[in-house]
Protein backbone atom coordinates (compact mmCIF):
# COMPACT_ATOMS: atom_id res chain seq x y z
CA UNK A 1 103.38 68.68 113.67
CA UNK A 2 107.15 68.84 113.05
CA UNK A 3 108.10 72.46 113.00
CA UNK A 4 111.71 71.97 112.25
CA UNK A 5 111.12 69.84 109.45
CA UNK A 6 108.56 72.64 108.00
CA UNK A 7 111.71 75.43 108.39
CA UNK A 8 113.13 76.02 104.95
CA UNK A 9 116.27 77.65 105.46
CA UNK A 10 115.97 79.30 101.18
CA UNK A 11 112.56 80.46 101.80
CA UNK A 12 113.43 82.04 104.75
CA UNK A 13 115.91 84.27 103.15
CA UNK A 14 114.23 84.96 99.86
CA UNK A 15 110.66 85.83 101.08
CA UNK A 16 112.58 87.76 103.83
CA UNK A 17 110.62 85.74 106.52
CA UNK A 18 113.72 86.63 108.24
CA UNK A 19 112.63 90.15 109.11
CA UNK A 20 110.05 88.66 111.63
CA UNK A 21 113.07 87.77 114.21
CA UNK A 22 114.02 91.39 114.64
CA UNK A 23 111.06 93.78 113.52
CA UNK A 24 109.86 95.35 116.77
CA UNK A 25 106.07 95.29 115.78
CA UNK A 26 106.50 91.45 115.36
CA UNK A 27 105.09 89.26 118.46
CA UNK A 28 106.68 86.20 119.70
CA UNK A 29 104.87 83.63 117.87
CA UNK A 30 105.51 85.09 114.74
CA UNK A 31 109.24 85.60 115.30
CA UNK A 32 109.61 82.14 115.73
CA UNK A 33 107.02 80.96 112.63
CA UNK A 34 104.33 80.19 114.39
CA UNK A 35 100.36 81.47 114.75
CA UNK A 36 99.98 82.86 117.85
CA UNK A 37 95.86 81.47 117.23
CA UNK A 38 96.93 77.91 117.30
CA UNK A 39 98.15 76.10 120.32
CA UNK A 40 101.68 74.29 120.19
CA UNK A 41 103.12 71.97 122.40
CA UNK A 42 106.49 73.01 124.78
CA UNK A 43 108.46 70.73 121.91
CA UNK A 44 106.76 72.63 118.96
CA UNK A 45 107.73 75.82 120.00
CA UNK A 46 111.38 74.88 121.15
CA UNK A 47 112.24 73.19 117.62
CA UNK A 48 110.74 76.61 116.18
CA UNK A 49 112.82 78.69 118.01
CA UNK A 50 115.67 76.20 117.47
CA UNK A 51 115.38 75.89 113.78
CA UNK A 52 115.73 79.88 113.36
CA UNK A 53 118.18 81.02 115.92
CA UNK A 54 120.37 78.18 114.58
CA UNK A 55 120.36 80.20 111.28
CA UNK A 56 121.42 83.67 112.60
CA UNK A 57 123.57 82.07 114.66
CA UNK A 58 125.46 80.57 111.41
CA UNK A 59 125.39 84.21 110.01
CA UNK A 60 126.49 85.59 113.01
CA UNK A 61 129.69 83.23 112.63
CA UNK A 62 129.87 84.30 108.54
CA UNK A 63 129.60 88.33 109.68
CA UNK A 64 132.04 86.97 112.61
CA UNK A 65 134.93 85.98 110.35
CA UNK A 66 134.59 88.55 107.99
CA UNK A 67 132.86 87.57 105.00
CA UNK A 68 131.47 91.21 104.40
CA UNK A 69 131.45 90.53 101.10
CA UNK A 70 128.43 87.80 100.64
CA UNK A 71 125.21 88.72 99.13
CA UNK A 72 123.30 87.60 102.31
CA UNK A 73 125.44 89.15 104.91
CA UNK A 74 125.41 92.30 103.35
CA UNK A 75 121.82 92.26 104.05
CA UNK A 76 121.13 90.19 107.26
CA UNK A 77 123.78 91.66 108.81
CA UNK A 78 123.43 94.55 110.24
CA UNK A 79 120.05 92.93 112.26
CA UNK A 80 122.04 90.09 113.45
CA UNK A 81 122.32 90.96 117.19
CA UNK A 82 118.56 92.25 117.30
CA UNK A 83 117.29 89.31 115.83
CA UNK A 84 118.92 86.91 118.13
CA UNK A 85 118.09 89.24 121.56
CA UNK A 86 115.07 89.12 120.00
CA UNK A 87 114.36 85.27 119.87
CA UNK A 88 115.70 84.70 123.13
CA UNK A 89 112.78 86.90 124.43
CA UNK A 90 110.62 84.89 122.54
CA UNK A 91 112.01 81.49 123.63
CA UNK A 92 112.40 82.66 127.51
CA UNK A 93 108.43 83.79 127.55
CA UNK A 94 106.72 80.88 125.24
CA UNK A 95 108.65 78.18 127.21
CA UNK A 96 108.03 79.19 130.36
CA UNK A 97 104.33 78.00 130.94
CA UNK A 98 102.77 80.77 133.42
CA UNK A 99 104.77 84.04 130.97
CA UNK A 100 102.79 82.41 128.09
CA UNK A 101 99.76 82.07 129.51
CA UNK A 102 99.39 85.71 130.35
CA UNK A 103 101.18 86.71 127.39
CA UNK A 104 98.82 85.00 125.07
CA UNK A 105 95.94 86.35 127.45
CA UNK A 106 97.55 90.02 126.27
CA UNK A 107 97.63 89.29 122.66
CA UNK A 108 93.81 87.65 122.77
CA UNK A 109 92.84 90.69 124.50
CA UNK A 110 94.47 93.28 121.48
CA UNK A 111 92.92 90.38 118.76
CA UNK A 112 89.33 91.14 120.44
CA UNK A 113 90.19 94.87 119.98
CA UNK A 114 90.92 94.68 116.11
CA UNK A 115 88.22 92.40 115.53
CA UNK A 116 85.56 95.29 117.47
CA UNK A 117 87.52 98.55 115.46
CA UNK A 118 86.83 96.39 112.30
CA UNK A 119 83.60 96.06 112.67
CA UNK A 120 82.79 99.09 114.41
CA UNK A 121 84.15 100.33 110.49
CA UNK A 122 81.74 98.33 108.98
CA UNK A 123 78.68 99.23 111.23
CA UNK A 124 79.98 102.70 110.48
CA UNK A 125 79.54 102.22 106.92
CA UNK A 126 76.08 100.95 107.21
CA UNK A 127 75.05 103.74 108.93
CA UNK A 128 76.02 106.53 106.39
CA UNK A 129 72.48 107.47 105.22
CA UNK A 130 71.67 107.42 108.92
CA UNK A 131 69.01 104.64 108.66
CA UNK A 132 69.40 100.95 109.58
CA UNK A 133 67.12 98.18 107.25
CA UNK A 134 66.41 94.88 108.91
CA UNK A 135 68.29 93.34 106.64
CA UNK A 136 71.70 95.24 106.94
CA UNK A 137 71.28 94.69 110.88
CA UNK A 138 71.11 90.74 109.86
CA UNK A 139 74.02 91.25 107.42
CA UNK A 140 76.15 93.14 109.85
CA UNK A 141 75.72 90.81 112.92
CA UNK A 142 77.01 87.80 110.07
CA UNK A 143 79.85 89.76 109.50
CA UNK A 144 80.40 89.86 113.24
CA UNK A 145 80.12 86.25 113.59
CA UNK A 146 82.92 85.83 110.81
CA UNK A 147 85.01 88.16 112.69
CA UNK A 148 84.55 85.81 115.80
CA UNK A 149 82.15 88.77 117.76
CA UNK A 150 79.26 87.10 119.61
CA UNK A 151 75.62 88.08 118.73
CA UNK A 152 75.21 90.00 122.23
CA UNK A 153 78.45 92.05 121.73
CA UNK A 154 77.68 92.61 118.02
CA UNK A 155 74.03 94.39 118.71
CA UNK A 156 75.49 96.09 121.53
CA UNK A 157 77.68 97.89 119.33
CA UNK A 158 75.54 98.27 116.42
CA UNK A 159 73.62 100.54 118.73
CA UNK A 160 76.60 102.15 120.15
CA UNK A 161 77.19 103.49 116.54
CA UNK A 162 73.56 104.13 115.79
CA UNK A 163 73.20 106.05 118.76
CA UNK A 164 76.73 108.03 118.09
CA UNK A 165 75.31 108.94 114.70
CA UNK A 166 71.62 109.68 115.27
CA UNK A 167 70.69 106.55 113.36
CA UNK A 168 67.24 105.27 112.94
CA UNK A 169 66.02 101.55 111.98
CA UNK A 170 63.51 100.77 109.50
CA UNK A 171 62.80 97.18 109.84
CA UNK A 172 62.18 96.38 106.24
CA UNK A 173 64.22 97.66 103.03
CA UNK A 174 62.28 100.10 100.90
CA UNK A 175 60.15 98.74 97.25
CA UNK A 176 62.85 99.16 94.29
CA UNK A 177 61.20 102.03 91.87
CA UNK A 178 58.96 99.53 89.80
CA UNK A 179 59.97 96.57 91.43
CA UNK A 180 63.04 95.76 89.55
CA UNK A 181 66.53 95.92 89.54
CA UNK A 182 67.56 98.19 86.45
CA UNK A 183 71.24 99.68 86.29
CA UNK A 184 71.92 101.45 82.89
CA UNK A 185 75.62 102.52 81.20
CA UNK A 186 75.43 104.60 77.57
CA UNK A 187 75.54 101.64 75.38
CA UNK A 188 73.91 98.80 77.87
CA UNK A 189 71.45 97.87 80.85
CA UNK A 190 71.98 95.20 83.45
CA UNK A 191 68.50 93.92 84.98
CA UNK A 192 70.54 91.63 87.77
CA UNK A 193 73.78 92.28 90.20
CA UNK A 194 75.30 89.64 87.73
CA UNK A 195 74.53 91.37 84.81
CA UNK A 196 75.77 94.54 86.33
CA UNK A 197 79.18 93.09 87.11
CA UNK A 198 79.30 92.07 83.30
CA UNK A 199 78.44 95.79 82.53
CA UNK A 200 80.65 97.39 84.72
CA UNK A 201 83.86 95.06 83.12
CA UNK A 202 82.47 95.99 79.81
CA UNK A 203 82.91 99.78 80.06
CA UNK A 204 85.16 100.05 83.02
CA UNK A 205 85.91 104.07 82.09
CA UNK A 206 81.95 104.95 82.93
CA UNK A 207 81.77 102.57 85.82
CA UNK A 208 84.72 104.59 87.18
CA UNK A 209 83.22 107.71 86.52
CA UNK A 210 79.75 106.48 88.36
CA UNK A 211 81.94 105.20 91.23
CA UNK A 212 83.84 108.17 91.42
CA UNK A 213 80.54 110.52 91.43
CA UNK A 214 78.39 108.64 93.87
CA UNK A 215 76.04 107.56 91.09
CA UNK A 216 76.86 103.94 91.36
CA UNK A 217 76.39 103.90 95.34
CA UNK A 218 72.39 105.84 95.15
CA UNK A 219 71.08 103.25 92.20
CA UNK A 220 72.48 100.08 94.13
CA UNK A 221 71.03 101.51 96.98
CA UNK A 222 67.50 101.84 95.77
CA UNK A 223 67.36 98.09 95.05
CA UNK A 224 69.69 96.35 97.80
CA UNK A 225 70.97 98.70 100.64
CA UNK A 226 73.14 95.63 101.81
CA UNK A 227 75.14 95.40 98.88
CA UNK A 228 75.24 99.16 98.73
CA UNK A 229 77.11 99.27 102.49
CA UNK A 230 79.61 95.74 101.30
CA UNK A 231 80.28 97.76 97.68
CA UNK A 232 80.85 101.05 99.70
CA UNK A 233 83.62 99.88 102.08
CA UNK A 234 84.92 98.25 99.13
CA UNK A 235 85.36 101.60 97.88
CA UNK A 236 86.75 103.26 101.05
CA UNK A 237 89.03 101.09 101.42
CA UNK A 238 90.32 100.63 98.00
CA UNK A 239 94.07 102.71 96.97
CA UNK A 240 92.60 103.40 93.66
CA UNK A 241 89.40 103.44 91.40
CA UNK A 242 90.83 100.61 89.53
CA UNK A 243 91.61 98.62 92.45
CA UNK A 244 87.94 99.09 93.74
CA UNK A 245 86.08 98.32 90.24
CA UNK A 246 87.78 94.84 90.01
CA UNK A 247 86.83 94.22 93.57
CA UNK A 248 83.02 94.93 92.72
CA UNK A 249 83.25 93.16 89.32
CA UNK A 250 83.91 90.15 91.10
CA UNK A 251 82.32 90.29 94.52
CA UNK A 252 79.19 90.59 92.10
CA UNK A 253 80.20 88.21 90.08
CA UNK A 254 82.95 85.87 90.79
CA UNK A 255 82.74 83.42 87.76
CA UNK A 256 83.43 86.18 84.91
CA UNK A 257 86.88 85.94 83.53
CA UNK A 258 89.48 88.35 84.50
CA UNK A 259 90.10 90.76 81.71
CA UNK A 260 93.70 91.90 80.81
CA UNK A 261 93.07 94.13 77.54
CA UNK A 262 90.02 94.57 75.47
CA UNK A 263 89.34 91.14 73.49
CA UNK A 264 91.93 89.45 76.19
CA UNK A 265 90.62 87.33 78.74
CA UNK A 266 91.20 84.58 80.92
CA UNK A 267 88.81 82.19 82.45
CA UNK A 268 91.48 81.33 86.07
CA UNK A 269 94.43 82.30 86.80
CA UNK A 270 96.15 79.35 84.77
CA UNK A 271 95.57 80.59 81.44
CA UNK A 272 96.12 83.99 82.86
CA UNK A 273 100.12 82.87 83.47
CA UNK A 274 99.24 81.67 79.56
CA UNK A 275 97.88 85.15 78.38
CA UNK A 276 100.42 87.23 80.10
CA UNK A 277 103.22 84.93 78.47
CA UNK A 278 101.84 85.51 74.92
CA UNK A 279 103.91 88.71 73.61
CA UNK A 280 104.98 91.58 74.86
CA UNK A 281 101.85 93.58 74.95
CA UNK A 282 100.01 91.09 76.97
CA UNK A 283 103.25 90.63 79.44
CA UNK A 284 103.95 95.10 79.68
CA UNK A 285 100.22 94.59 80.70
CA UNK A 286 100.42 92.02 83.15
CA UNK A 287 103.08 93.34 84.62
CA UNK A 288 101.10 96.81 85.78
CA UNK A 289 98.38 95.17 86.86
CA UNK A 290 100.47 92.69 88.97
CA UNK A 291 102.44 96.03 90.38
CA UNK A 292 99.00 98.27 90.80
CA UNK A 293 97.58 95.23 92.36
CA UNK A 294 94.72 94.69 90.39
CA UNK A 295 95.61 91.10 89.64
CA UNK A 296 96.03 90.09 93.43
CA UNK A 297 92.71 92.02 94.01
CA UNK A 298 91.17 89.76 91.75
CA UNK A 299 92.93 86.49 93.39
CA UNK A 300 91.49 87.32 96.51
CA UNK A 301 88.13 88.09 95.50
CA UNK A 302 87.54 84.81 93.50
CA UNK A 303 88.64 82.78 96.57
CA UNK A 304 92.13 82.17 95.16
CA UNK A 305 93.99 84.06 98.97
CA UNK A 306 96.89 82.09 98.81
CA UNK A 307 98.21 82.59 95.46
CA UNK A 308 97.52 86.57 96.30
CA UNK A 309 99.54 85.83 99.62
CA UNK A 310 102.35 84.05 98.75
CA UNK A 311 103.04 86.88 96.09
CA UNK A 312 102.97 89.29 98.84
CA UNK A 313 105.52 87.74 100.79
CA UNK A 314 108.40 88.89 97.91
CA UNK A 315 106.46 91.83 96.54
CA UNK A 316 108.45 94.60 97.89
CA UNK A 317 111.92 93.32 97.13
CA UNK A 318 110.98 93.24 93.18
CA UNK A 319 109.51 96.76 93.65
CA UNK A 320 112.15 98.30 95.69
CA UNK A 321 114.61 97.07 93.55
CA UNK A 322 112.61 97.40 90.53
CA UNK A 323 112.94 94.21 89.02
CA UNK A 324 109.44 94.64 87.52
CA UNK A 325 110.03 91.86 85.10
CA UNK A 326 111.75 89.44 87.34
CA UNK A 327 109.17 89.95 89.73
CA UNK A 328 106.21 88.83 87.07
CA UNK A 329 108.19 85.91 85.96
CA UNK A 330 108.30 84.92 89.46
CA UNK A 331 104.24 85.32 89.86
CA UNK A 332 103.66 83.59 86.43
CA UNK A 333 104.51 80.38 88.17
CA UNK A 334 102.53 80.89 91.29
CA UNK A 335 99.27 81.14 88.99
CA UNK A 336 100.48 78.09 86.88
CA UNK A 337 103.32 76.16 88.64
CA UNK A 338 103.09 73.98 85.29
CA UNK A 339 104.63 76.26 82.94
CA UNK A 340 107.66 75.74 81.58
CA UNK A 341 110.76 77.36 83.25
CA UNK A 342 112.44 80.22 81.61
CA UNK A 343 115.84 79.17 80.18
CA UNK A 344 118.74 80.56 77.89
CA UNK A 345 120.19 78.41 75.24
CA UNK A 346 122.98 78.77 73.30
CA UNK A 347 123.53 77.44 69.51
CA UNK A 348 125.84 75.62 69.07
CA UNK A 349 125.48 74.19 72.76
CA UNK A 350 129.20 73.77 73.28
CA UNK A 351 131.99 75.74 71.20
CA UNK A 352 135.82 73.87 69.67
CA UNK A 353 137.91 76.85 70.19
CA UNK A 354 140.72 76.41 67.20
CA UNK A 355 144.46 77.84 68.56
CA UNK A 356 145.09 80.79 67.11
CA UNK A 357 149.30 81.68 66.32
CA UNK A 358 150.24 85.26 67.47
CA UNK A 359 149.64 88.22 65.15
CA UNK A 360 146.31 86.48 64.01
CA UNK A 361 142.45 86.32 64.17
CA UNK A 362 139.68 83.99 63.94
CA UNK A 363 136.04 84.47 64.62
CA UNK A 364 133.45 82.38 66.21
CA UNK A 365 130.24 82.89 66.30
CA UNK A 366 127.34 81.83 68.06
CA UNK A 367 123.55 82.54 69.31
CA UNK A 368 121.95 83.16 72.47
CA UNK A 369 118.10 82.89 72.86
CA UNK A 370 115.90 83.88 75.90
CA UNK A 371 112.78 82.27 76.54
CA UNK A 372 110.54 84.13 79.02
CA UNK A 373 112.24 86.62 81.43
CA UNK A 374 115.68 84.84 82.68
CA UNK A 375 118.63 86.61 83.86
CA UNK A 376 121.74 84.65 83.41
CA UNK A 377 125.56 84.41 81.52
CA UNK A 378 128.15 82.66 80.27
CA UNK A 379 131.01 81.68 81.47
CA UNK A 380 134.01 80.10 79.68
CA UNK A 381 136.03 77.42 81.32
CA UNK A 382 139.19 75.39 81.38
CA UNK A 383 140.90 78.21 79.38
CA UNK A 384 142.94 76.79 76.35
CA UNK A 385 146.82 77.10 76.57
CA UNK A 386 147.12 79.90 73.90
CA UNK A 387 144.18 81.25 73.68
């Protein structure tokens, strides 16, 4: 791997990967690029570290000479000298073969920690009707498999938390009342956890109102306690009601298209980009669902991470600065790099400016048009004599 060749000097500064070098919560590995789960050679980690301190070092030489006044020295600049005593601590301890050995033993050591509190969180949720089924103790020791927990470790602490709690197992899940799954709404019934998902997107207002009062959480429980404890945490953790429906919606049901208003749906996130783009009902709607976060919920849930991710990485610069519209424009073409680029054009494309004597007028006139969100001017150039 050639980790100089993968530094990109514009993405740095606009996805403010640049904050990495100097934030003090940051570890080595990540100051310099680089996942501290994936092993690098001596070379790897030197071009890293090259490629980056070589670019504070160039705005240390802009800040240096006084050039107070560019856009990206007014905001680098004041983390210049932190950023660059930062790297050298990074450089000095991953190049140095024995400090990185017992510095990545340190780091391994606080991953196994997470990993544990994470699950300990979802053993916890398991366990908040104070029973254990069979099949929740088989669900929770996959989860702790995922979360790279060995089988020993993860029954251990299952019954660290069972015996915290006063928890008892029953080794088989309970009969459903008449057999059958059976989840009803005012105006429908869903018979499957598929259905249900369709339900739930169909009237989200009662779904809230059942999440919000516990009732969805004791009828999922009566027919699958597993999905009860995964739709639970899902809830927990959630910021908001709407946050934790769409999560649901699609855990149960992945395929069903992501709506965006009532008779307004998209089947992936292309013709999503597509819908959004439509007018500017469908984009004022987009845009607070991108912001409230349902739209990257949704991204992650259907397997599309990265999309969700790479939005992320600049979502705090459009909200702090409240480009709200900017900011959407920008995500549009993360869900559908294909779309056509926003653009002004101006009719007629060039203008003949006439020379006007002293003491009189003319007029020209001429059209601007804006297609999509695009933030731009014009500029006149190689002024006329008299004009």
């Amino acid at each position: 791997m050639d980790t100089r060749s993968k530094f990109n000097a514009e993405k740095y500064d606009q996805q403010d990967e640049w904050k990495c070098a100097f934030r003090p919560e940051s570890n080595h590995y990540q100051r310099i690029g680089l996942d501290s789960e994936r092993q690098y050679s001596t070379q790897e980690i030197d071009e890293a570290y090259q490629a980056r301190v070589n670019w504070w070092k160039a705005r240390k030489k802009q800040r240096d000479k006084g050039e107070e006044s560019n856009s990206l020295i007014k905001k680098v600049g004041p983390y210049i000298d932190d950023a660059l005593k930062y790297l050298g601590q990074a450089s000095a301890c991953l190049l140095d073969a024995e400090k990185k050995r017992a510095y990545d033993r340190i780091l391994e050591k606080s991953r196994t920690g997470e990993k544990e509190a994470n699950f300990r969180e979802s053993v916890g949720f398991a366990l908040a009707g104070r029973r254990l089924f069979g099949t929740v103790r088989k669900a929770l020791l996959d989860t702790a498999r995922e979360l790279g927990i060995d089988s020993a470790r993860g029954q251990q602490i299952i019954r660290e938390e069972m015996d915290k709690r006063g928890a008892k197992e029953v080794p088989e899940e309970p009969e459903g009342p008449v057999g059958e799954f059976r989840y009803s709404v005012t105006n429908g019934v869903a018979h499957n956890p598929k259905e249900l998902a369709g339900l739930l997107l169909e009237h989200p207002e009662e779904a809230k109102e059942h999440l919000e009062d516990g009732v969805f959480d004791r009828k999922i429980e009566q027919y699958d306690a597993s999905l009860a404890v995964k739709c639970r945490k899902i809830l927990k953790q959630a910021s908001s009601l709407d946050i934790a429906l769409v999560e649901i919606i699609y855990n149960l049901n992945p395929s069903l298209p992501y709506r965006l208003l009532p008779r307004a749906d998209a089947r992936n996130p292309e013709e999503l980009a597509m819908l959004i783009d439509r007018d500017l009902k469908h984009w004022e709607a987009g845009k607070r669902q991108l912001f409230n976060e349902q739209i990257p919920t949704w991204l992650r849930t259907i397997g599309r991470k990265s999309v969700a991710e790479e939005w992320f990485k600049t979502a705090e610069q459009y909200k702090a600065t409240e480009r709200h519209d900017e900011g959407l424009e920008y995500f549009l073409h993360l869900l559908n790099p294909a779309m056509a680029l926003p653009r002004l054009e101006m009719n007629p494309p060039k203008l003949r400016l006439p020379t006007v004597p002293g003491g009189e007028r003319t007029t020209i006139t001429f059209t601007v048009s804006n297609a999509d969100y695009c933030i731009g001017g014009h500029q006149f150039v190689r002024p006329r004599a008299n004009l």
